[in-house]
Protein backbone atom coordinates (compact mmCIF):
# COMPACT_ATOMS: atom_id res chain seq x y z
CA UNK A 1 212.63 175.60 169.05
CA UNK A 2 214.94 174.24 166.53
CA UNK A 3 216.03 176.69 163.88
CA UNK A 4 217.61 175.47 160.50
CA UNK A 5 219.75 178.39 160.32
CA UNK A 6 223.67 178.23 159.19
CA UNK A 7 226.28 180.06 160.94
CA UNK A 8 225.49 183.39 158.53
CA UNK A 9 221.80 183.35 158.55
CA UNK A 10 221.64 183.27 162.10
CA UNK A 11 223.87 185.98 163.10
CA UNK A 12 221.91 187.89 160.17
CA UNK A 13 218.84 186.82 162.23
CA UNK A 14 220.20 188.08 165.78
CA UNK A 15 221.08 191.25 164.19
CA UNK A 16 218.06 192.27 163.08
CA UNK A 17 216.56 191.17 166.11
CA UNK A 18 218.82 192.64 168.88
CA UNK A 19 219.12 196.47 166.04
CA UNK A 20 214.91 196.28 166.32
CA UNK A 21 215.36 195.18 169.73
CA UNK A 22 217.27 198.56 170.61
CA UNK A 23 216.27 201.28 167.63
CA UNK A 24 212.68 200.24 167.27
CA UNK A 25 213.06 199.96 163.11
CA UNK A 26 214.83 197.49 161.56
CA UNK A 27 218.74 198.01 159.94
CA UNK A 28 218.72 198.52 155.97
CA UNK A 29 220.51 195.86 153.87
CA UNK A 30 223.72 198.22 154.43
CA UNK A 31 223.72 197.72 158.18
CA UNK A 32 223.77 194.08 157.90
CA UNK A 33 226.20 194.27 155.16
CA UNK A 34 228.82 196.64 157.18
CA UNK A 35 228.16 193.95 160.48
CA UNK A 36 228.56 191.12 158.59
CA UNK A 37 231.68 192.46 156.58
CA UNK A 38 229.98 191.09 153.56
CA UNK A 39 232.19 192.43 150.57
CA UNK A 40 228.79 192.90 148.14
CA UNK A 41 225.07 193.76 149.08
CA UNK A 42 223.94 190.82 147.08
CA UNK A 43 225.09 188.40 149.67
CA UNK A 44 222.47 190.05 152.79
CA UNK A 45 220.22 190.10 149.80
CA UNK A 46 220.11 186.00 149.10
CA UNK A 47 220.46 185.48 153.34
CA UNK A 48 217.08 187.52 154.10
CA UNK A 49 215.95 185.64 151.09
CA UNK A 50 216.34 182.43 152.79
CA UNK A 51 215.16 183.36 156.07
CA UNK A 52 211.86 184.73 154.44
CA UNK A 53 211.68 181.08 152.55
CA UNK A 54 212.13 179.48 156.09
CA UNK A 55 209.63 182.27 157.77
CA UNK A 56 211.75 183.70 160.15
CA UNK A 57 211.65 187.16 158.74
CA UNK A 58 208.98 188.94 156.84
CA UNK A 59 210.05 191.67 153.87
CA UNK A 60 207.94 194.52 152.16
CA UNK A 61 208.79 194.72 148.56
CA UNK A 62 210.00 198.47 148.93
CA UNK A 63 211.52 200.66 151.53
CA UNK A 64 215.45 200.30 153.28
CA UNK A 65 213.99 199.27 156.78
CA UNK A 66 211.99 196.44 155.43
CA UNK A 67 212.92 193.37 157.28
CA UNK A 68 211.88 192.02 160.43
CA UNK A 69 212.71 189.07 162.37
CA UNK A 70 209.91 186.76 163.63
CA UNK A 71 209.96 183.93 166.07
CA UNK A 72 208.57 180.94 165.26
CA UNK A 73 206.29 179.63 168.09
C-alpha cells in the first residue's frame, strides 16, 4: 500500500498506532506533541488534520483520546 504521508505525518501515524497498539486507547494531542518535540499543540493539531483528510485516522469532535489510526486496505 502506498501511503502519501511526509516524514511528520507518518511518524505521527506510527505513533498512534504502535501507543494503541500497546495501551489499548489512543495518546492525547499532548503525547504526540511531547514525542514529536513539537514546540506548540497546533502543529499535531493540523498533522491529524491531514491524515483525517487522507483517511488514515478517524477523530471524534470531543474527548483527549480521540484519534485512531486506520489502515487503508
Amino acid at each position: 500500500m502506498n501511503k502519501n504521508f511526509t516524514p511528520k505525518q507518518k511518524r505521527v501515524w506510527d505513533y498512534i498506532k504502535d501507543y494503541t497498539n500497546k495501551n489499548e486507547y489512543p495518546p492525547s494531542y499532548a503525547e504526540i506533541q511531547k514525542y514529536m518535540k513539537f514546540k506548540n499543540i497546533s502543529q499535531v493539531w493540523y498533522i491529524i488534520h491531514r491524515l483525517k483528510d487522507k483517511g488514515y485516522v478517524e477523530k471524534e469532535d470531543y474527548g483527549i483520546r480521540s484519534v485512531t489510526a486506520i489502515t487503508k486496505t
